[in-house]
Protein backbone atom coordinates (compact mmCIF):
# COMPACT_ATOMS: atom_id res chain seq x y z
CA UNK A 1 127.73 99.99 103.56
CA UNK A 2 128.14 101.28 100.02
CA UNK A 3 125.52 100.13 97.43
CA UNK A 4 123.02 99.26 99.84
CA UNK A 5 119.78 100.51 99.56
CA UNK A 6 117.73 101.11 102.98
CA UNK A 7 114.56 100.34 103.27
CA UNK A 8 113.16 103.03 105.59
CA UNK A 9 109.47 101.90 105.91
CA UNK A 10 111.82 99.01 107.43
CA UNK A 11 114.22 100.25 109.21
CA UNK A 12 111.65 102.93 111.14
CA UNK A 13 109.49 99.82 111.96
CA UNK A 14 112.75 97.62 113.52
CA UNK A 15 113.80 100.77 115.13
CA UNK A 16 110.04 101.03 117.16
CA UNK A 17 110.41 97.65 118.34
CA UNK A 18 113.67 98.23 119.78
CA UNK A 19 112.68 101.50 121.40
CA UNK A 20 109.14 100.48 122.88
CA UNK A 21 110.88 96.51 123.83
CA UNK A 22 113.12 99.68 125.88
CA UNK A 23 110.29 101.00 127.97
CA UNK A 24 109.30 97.51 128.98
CA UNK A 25 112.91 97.85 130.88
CA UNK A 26 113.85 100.06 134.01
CA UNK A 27 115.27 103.13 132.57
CA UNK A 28 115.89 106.68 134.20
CA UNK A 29 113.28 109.26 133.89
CA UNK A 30 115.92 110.97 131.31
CA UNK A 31 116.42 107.71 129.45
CA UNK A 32 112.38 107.12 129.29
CA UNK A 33 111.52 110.62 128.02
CA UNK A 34 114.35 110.50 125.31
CA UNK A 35 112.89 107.14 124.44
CA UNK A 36 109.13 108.59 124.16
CA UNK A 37 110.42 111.38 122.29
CA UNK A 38 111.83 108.93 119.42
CA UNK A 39 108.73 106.73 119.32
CA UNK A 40 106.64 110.32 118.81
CA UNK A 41 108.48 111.20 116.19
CA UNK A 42 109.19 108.20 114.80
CA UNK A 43 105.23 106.85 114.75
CA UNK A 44 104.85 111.02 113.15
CA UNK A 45 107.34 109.93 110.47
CA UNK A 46 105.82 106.71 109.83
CA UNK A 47 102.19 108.88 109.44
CA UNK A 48 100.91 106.82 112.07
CA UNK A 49 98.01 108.21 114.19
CA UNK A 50 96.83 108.21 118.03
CA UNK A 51 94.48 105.32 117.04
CA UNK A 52 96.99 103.47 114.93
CA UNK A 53 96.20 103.83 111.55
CA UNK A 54 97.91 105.39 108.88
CA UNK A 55 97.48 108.59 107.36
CA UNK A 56 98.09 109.14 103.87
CA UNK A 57 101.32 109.45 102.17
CA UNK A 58 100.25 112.17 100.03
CA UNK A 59 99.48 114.22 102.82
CA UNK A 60 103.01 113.61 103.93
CA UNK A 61 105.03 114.20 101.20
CA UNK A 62 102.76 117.27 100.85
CA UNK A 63 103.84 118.25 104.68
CA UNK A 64 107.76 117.64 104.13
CA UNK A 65 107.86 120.67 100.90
């Protein structure tokens, strides 16, 4: 995919629906925690909190230096 620009914000949000439309489905205890693992850190990337809003993006970009 040269030249294409990804749109993270995007990308993170398709890749949650996919993932939690996963735990709807039987999966192995294995498969499940690997699966909770990536929403974690995904919803932690995103700056989402326990409640569901979003924390600043200052605060993250000041977390990632």
């Amino acid at each position: 995919m040269p030249g294409q620009i990804i749109d993270g914000e995007r990308w993170i949000a398709e890749r949650l629906r996919f993932l939690r439309a996963r735990l709807d489905e039987e999966l192995s205890e294995d498969e499940r925690r690997a699966v909770e693992e990536e929403v974690n850190l995904l919803a932690q990337e995103r700056g989402l909190r326990a409640d569901g809003r979003r924390g600043s993006r200052i605060l993250r970009r000041l977390r990632r230096r």
